[in-house]
N, C-alpha and C. Protein backbone atom coordinates (compact mmCIF):
# COMPACT_ATOMS: atom_id res chain seq x y z
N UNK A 1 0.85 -1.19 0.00
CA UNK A 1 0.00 0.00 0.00
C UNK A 1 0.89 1.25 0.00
N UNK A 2 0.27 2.19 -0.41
CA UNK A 2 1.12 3.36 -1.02
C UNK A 2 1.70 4.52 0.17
N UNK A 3 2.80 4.87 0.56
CA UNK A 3 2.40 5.47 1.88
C UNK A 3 2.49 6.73 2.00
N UNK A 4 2.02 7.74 2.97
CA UNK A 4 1.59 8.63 2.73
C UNK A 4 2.85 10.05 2.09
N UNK A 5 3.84 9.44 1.90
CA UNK A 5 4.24 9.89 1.07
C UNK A 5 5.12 10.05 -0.46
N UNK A 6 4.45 8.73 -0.66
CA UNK A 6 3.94 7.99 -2.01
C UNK A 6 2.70 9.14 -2.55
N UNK A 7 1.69 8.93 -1.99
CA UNK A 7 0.72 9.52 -2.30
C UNK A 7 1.35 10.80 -2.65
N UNK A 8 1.80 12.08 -1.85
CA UNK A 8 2.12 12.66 -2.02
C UNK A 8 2.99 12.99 -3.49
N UNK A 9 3.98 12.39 -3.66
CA UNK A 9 4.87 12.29 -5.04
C UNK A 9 4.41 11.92 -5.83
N UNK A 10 2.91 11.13 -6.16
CA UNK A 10 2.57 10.76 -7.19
C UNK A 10 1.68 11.72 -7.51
N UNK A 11 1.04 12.53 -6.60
CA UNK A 11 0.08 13.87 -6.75
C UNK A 11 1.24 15.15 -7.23
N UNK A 12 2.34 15.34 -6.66
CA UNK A 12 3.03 16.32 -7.56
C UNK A 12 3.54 15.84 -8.76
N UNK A 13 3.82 14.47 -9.00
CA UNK A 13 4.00 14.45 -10.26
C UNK A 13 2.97 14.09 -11.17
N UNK A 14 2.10 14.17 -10.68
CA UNK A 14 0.70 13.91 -11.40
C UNK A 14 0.40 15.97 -12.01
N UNK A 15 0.68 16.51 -11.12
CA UNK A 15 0.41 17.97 -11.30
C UNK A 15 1.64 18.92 -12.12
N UNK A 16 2.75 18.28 -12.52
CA UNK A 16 3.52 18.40 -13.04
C UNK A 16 3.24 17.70 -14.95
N UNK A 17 3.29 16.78 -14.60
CA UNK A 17 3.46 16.00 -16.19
C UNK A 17 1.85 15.87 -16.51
N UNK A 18 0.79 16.08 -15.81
CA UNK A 18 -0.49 16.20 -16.51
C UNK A 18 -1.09 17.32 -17.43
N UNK A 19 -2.32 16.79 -17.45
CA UNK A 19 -2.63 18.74 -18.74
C UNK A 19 -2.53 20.02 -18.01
N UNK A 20 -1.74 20.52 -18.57
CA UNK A 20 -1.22 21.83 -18.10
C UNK A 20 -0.32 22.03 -17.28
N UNK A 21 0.24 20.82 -17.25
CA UNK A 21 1.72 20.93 -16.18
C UNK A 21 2.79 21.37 -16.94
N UNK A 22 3.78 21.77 -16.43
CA UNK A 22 4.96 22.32 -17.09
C UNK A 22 5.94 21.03 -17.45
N UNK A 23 5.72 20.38 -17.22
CA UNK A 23 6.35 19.04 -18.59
C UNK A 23 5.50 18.20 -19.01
N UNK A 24 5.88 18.18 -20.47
CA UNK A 24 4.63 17.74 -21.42
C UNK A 24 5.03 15.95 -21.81
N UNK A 25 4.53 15.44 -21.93
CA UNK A 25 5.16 14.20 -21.97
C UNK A 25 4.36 13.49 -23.07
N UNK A 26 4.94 12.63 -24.08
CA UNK A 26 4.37 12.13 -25.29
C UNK A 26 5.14 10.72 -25.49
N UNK A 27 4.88 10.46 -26.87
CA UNK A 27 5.38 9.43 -27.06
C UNK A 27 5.89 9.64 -28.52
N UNK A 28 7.53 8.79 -28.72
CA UNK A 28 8.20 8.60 -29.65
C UNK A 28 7.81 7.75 -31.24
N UNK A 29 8.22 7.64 -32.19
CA UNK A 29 7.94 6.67 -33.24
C UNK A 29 8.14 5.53 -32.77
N UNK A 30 8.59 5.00 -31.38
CA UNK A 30 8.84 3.46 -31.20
C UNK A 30 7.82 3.59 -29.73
N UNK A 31 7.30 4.45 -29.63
CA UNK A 31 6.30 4.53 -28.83
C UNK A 31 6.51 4.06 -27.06
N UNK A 32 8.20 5.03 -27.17
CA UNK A 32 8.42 5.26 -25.81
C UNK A 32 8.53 6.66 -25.27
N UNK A 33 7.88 6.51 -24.00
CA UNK A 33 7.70 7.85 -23.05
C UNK A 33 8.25 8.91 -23.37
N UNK A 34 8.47 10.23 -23.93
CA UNK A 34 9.66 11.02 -24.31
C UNK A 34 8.94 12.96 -23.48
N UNK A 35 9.77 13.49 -23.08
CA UNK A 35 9.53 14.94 -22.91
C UNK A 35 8.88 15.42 -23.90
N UNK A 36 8.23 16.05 -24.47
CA UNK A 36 7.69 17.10 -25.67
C UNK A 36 8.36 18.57 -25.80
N UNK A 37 8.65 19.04 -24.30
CA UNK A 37 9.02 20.57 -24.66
C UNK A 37 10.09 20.87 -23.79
N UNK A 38 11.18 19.75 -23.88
CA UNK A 38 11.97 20.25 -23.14
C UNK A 38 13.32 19.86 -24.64
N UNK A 39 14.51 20.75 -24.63
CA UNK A 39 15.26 19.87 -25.73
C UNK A 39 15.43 18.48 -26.04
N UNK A 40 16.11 18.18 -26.66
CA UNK A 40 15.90 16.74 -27.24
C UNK A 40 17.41 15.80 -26.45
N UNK A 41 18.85 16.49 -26.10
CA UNK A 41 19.71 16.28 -25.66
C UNK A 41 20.26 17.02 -24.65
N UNK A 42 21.16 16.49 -23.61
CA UNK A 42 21.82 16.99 -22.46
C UNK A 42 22.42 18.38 -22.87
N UNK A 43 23.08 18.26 -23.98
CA UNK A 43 24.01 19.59 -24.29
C UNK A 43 23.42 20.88 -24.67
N UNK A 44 22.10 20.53 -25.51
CA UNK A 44 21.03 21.20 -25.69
C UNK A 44 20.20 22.09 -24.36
N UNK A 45 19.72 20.67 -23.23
CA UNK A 45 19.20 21.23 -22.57
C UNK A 45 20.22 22.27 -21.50
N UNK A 46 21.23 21.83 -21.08
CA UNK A 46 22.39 22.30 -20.26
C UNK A 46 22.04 24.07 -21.01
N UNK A 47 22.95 23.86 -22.31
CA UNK A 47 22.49 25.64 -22.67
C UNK A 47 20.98 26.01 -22.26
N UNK A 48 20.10 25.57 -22.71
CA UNK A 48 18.73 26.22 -22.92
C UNK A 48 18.67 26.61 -20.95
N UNK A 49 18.74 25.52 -20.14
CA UNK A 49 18.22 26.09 -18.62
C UNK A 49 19.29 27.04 -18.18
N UNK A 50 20.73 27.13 -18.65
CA UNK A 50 21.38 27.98 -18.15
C UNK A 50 21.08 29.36 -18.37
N UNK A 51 20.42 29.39 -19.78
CA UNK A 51 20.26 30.53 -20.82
C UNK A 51 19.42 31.30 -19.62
N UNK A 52 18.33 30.88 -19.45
CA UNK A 52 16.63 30.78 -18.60
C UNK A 52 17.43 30.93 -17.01
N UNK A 53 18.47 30.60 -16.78
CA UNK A 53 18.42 30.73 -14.99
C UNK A 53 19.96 31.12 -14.44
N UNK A 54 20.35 32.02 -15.95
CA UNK A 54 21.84 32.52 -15.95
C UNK A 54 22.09 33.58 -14.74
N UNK A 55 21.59 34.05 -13.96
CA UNK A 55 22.39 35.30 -12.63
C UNK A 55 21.90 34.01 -11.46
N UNK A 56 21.43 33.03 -11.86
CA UNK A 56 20.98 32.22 -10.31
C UNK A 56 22.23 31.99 -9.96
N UNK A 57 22.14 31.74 -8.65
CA UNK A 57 23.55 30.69 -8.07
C UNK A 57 23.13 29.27 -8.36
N UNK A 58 24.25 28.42 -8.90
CA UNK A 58 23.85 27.16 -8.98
C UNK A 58 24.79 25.87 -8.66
N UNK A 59 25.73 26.66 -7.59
CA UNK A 59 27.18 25.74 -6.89
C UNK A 59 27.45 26.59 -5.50
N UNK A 60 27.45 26.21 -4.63
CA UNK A 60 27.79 26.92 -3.34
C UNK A 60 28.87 25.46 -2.83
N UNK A 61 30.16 25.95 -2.99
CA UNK A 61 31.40 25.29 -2.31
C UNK A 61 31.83 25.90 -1.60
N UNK A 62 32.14 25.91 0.04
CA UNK A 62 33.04 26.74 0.46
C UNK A 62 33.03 28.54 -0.23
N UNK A 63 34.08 29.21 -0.57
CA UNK A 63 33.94 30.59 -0.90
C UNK A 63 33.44 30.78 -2.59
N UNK A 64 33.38 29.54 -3.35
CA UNK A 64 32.91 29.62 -4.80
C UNK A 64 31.48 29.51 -4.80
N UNK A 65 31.25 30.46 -5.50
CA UNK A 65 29.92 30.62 -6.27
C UNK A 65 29.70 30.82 -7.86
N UNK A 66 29.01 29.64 -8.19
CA UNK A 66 29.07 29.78 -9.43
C UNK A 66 27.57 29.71 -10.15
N UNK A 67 27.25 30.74 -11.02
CA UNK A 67 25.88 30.71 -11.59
C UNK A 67 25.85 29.29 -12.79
N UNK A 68 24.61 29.56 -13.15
CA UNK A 68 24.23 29.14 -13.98
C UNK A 68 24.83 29.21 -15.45
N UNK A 69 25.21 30.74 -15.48
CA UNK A 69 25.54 31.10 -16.66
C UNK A 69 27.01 30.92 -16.89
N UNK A 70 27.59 30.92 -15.34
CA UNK A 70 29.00 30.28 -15.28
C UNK A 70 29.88 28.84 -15.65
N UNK A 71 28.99 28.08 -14.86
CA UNK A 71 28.38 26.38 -15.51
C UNK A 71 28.56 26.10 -17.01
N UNK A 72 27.82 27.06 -17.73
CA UNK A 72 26.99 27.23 -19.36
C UNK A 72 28.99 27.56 -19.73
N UNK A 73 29.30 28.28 -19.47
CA UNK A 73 30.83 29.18 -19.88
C UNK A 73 31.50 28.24 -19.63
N UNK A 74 31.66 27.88 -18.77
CA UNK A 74 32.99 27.17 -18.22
C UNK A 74 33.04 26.10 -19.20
N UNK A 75 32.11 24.96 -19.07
CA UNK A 75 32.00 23.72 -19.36
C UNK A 75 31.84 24.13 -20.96
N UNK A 76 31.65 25.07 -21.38
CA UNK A 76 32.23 25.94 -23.11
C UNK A 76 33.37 25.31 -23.61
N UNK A 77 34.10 26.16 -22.30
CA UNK A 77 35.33 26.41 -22.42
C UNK A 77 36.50 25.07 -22.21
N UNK A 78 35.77 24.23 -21.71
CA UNK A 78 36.47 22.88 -21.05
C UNK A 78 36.25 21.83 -22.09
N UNK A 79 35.00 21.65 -22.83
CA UNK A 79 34.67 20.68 -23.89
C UNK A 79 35.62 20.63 -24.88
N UNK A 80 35.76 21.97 -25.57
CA UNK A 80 36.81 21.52 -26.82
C UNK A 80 38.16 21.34 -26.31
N UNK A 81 38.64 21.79 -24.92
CA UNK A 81 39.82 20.95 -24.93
C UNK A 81 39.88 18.94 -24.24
N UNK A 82 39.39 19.02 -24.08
CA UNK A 82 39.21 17.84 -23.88
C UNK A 82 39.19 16.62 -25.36
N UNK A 83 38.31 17.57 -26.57
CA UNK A 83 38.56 16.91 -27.79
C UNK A 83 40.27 17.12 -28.27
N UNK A 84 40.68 18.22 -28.21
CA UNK A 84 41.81 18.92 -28.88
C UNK A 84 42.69 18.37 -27.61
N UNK A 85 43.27 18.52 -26.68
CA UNK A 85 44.76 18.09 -25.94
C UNK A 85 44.16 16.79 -25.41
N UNK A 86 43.29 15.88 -25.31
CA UNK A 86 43.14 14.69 -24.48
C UNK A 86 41.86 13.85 -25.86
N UNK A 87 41.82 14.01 -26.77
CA UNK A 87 41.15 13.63 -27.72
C UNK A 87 40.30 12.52 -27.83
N UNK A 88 39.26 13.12 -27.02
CA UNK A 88 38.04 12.81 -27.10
C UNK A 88 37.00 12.56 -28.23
N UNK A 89 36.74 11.89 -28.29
CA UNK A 89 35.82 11.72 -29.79
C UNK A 89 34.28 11.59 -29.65
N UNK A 90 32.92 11.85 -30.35
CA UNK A 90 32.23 11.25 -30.15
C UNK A 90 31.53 9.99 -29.36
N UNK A 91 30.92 9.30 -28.43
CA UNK A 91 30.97 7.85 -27.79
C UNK A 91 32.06 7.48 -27.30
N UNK A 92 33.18 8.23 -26.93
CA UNK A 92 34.52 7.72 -25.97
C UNK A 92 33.87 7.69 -24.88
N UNK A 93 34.15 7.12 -23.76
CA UNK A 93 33.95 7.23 -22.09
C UNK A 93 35.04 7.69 -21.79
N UNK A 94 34.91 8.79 -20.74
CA UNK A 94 35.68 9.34 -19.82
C UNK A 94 35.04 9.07 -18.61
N UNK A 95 35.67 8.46 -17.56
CA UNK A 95 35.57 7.99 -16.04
C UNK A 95 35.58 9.59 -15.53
N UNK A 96 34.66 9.68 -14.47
CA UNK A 96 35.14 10.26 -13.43
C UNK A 96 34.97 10.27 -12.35
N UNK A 97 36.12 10.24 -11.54
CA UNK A 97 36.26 9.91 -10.23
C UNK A 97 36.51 10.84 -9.37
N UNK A 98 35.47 11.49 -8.48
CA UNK A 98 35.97 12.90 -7.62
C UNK A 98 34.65 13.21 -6.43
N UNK A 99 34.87 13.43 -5.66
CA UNK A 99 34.20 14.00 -4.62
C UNK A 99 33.06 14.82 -5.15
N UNK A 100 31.71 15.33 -4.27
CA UNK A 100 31.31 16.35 -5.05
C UNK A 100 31.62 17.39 -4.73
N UNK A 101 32.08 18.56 -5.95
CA UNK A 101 32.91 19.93 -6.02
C UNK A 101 32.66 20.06 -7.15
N UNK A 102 32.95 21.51 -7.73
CA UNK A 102 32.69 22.47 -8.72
C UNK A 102 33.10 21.28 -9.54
N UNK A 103 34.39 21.18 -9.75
CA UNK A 103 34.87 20.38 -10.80
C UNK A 103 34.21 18.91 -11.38
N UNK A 104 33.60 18.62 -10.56
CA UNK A 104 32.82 17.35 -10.79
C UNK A 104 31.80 17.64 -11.93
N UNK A 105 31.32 18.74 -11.45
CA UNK A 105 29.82 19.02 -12.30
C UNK A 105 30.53 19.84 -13.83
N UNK A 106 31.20 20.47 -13.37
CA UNK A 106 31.62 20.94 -14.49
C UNK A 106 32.41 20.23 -15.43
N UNK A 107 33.01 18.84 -15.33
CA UNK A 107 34.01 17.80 -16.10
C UNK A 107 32.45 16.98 -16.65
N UNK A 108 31.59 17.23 -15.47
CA UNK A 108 30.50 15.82 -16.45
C UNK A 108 29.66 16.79 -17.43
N UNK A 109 29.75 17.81 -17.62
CA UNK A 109 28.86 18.95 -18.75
C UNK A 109 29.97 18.82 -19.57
N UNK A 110 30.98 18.95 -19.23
CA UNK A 110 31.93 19.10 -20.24
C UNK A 110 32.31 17.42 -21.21
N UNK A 111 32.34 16.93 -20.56
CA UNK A 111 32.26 15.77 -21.35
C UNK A 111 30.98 15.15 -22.14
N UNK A 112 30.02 15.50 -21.56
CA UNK A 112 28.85 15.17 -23.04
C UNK A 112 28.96 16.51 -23.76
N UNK A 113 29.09 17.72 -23.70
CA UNK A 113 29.05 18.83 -24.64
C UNK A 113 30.07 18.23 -25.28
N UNK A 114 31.30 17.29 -25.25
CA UNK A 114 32.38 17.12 -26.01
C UNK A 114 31.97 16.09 -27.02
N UNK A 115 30.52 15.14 -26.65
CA UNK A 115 30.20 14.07 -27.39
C UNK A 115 30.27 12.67 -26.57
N UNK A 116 30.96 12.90 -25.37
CA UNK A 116 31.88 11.73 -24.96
C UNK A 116 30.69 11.13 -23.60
N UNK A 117 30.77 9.85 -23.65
CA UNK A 117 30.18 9.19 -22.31
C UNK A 117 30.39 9.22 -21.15
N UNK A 118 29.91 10.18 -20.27
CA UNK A 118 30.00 10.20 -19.06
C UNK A 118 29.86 8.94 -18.37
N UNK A 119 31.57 8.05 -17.66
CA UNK A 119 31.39 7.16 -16.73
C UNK A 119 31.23 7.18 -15.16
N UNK A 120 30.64 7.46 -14.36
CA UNK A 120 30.41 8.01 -12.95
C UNK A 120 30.91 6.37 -12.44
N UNK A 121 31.90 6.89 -12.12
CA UNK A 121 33.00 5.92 -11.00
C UNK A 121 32.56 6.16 -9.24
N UNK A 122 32.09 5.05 -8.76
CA UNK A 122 31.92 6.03 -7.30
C UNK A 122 32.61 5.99 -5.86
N UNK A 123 33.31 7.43 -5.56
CA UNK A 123 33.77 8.40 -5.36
C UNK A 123 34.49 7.00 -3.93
N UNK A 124 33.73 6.08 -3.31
CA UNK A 124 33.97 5.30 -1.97
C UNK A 124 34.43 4.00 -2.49
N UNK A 125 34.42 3.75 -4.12
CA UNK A 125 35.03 2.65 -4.25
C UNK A 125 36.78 2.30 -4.31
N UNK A 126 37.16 0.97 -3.44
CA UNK A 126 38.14 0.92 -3.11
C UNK A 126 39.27 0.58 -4.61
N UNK A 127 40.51 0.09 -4.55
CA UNK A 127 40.83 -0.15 -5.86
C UNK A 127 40.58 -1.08 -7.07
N UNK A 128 39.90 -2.31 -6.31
CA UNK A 128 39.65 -3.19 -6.84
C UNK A 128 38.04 -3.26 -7.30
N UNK A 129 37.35 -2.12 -6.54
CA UNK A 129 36.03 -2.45 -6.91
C UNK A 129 36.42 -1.04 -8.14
N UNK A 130 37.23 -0.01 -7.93
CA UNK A 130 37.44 0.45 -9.68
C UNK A 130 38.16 -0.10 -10.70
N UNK A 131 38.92 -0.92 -10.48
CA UNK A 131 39.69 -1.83 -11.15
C UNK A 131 38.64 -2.39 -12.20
N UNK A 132 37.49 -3.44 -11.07
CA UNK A 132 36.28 -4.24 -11.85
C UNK A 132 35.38 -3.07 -12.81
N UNK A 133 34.90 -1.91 -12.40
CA UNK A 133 34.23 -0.75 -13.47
C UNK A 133 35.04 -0.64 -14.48
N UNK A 134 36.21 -0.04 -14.31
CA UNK A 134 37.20 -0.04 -15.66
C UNK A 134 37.46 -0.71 -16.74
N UNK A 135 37.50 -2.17 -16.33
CA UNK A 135 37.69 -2.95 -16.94
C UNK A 135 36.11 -3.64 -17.62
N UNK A 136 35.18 -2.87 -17.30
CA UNK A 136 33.59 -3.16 -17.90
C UNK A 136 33.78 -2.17 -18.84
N UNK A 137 34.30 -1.30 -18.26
CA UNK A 137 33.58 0.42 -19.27
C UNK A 137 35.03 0.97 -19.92
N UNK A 138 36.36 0.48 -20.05
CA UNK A 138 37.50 0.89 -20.63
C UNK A 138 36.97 1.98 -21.24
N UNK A 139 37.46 3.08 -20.49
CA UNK A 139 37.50 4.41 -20.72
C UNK A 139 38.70 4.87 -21.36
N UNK A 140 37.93 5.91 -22.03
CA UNK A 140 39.14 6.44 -22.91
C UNK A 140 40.50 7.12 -22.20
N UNK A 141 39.96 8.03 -21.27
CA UNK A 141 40.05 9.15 -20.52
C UNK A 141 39.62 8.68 -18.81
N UNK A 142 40.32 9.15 -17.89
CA UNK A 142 40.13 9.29 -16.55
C UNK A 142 40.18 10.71 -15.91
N UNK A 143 39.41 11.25 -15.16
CA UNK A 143 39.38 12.24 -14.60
C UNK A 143 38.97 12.14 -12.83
N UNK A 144 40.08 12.63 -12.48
CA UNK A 144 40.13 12.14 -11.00
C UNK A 144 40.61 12.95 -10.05
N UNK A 145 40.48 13.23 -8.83
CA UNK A 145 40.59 14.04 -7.51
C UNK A 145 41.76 13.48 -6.79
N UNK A 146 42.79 13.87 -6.29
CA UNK A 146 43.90 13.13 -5.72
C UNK A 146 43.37 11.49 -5.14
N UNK A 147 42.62 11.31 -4.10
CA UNK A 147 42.38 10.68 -3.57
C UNK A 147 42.04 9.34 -4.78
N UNK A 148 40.92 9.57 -5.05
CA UNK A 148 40.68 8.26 -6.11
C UNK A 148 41.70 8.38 -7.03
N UNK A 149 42.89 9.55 -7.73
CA UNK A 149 43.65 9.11 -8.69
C UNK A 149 44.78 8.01 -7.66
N UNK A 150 44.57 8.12 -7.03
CA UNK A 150 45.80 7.17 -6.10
C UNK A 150 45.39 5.66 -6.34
N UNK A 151 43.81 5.63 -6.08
CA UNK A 151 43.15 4.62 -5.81
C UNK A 151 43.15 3.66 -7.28
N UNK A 152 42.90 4.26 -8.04
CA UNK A 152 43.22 4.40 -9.67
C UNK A 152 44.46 3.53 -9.87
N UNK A 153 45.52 4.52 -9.82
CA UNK A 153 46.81 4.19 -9.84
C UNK A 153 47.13 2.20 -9.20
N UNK A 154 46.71 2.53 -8.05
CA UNK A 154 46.99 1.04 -7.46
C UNK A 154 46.08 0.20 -8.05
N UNK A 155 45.04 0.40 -8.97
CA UNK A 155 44.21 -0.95 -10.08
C UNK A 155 45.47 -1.25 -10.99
N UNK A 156 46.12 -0.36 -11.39
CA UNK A 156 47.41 -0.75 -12.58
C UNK A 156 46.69 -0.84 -13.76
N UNK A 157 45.64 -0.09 -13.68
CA UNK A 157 44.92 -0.20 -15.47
C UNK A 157 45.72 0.30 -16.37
N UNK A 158 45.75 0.53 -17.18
CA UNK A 158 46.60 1.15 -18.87
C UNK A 158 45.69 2.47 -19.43
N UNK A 159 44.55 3.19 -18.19
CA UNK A 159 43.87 4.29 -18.89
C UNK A 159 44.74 5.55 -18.74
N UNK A 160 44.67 6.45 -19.56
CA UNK A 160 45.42 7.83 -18.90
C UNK A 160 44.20 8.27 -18.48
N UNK A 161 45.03 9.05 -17.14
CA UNK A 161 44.90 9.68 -16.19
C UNK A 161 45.14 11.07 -15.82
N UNK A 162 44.15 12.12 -15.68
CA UNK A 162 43.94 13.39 -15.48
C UNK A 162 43.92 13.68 -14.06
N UNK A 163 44.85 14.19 -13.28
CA UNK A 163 44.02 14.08 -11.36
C UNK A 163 44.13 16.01 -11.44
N UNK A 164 42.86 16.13 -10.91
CA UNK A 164 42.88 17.77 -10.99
C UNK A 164 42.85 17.46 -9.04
N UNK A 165 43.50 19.31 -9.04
CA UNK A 165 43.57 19.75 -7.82
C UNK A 165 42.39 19.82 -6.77
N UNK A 166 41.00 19.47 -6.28
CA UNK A 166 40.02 19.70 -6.53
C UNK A 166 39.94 20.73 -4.85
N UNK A 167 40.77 20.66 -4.79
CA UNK A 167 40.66 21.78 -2.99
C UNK A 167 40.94 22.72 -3.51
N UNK A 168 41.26 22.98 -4.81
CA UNK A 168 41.45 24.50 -5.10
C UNK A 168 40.54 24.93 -5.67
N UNK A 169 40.12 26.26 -5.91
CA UNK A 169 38.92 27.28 -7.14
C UNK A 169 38.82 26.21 -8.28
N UNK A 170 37.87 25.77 -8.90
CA UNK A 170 37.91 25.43 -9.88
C UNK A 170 39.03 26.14 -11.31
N UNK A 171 39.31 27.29 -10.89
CA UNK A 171 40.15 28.45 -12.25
C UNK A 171 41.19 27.39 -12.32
N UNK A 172 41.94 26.49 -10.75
CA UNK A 172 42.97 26.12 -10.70
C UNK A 172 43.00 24.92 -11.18
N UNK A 173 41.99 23.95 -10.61
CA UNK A 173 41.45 22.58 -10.54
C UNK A 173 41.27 22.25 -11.91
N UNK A 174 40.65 22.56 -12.78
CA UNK A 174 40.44 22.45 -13.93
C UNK A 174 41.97 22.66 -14.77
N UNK A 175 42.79 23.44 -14.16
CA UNK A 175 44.02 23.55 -15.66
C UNK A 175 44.66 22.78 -16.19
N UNK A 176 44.68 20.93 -15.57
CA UNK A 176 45.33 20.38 -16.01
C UNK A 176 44.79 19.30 -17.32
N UNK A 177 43.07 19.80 -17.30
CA UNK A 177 42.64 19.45 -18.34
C UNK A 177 42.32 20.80 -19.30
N UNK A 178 43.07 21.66 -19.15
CA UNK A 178 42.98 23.02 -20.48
C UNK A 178 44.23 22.63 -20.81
N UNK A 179 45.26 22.52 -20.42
CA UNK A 179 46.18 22.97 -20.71
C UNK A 179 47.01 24.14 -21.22
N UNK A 180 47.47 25.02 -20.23
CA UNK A 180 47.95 26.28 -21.08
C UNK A 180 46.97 27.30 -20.60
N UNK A 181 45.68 26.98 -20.03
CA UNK A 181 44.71 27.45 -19.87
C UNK A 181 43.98 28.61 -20.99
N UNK A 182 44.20 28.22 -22.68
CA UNK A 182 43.88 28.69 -23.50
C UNK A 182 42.49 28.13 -23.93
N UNK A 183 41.79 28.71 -24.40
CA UNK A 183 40.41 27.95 -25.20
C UNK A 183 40.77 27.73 -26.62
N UNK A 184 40.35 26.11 -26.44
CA UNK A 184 40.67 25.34 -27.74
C UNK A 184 39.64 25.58 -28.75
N UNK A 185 40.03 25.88 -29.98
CA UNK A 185 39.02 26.50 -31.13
C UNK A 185 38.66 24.77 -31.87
N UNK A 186 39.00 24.32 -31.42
CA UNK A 186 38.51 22.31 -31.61
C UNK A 186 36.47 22.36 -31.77
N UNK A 187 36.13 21.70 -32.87
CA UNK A 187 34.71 21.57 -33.12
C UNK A 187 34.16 20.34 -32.62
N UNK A 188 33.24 20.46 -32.04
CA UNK A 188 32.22 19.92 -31.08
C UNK A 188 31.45 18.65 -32.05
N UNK A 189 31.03 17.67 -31.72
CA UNK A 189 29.99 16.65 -32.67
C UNK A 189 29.05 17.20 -32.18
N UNK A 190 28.11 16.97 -33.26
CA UNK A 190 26.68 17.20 -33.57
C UNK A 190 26.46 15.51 -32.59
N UNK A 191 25.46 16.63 -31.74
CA UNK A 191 24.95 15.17 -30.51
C UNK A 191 23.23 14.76 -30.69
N UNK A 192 22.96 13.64 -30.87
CA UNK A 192 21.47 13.45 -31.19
C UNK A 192 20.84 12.99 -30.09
N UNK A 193 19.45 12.59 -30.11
CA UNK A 193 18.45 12.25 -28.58
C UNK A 193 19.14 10.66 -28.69
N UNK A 194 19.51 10.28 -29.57
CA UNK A 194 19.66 8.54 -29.46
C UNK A 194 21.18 8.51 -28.87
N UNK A 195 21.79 9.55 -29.22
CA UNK A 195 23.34 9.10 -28.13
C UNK A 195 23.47 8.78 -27.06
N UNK A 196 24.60 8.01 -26.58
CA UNK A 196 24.64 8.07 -24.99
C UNK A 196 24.97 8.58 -24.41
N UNK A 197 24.76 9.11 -23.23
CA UNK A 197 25.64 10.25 -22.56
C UNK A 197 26.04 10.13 -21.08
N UNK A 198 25.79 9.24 -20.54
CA UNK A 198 26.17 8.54 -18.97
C UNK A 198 26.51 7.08 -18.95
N UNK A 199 27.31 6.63 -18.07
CA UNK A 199 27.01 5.11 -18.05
C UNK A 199 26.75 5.20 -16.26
N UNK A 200 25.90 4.79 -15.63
CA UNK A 200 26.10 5.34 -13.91
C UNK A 200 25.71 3.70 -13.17
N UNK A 201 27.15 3.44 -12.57
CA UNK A 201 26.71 2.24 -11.56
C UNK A 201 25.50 2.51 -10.84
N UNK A 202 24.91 1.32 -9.87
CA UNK A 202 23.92 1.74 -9.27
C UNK A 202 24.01 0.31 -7.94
């Protein structure tokens, strides 16, 4: 039996996705469940809500604050290098392994804006239980926080390995995947609703 706050969640999402709720929900040519009015892909939607909720705050770490519209910029600015100095392609997986911090959110925008499969490695697994993910999801790319790049390191996999600073500002944390800290003029894939864009243990 449903409990009383079951009931509850199924009445806001009943008042949400029903007629006249602010998500419209339909069905595809293979006649599965799909959004109607929201974009069709992550990279898509990422711009469109940042566009819509750009002066919000939307990261409170310690003394960083970062909007919406900051998020939208940054992870701009982080995608094409990731194709261009660490060459990322379309459907590559990039792991990442990191605490949650600026840099987390901003490496996983940045890696589907790049085309590439977000692998969410998680953050308490010891070496051998990343050892076993790795070796499911052979990633192209690793992106990692001291702590798990250590943890990393002692699997002895053959992936390269990115370990950003992550106790520092993101300006800092992030430079070792810019490199040079220049913006790479590198072109982006055209990303469709049928791509993949996460792989997430559970």
């Amino acid at each position: 039996m449903p409990s009383e706050l079951d009931q509850r969640y199924d009445a806001v999402l009943a008042a949400v996705t029903g007629p006249g709720g602010r998500v419209v929900l339909g069905k595809d040519e293979a006649g599965r469940t799909v959004v109607g009015n929201l974009p069709p892909t992550l990279p898509s939607f990422f711009k469109a809500f940042c566009a819509l909720n750009g002066q919000v705050e939307a990261v409170i770490a310690g003394a960083e604050r970062l909007t919406f519209a900051d998020l939208d910029r940054i992870s701009d600015d982080l995608a094409p290098a990731l194709v261009a100095h660490h060459g990322i392609q379309k459907g590559d997986r990039v792991g990442i392994a990191m605490r949650n911090c600026p840099s987390w959110i901003l490496s996983y925008m940045a890696v589907v804006k790049a085309g590439g499969i977000a692998t969410l490695l998680n953050g308490w697994w010891q070496a051998h239980e990343l050892l076993h993910a790795l070796e499911l999801t052979d990633p192209k790319l690793l992106i990692a926080d001291g702590p798990r790049a250590q943890r990393i390191a002692a699997a002895c996999g053959p992936w390269p390995l990115v370990t950003l600073p992550v106790e520092q500002p993101h300006s800092v944390a992030l430079q070792p995947l810019l490199r040079e800290g220049t913006r790479s003029a590198a072109a982006l894939p055209e990303i469709g609703p049928e791509d993949d864009a996460t792989i997430l243990f559970t």
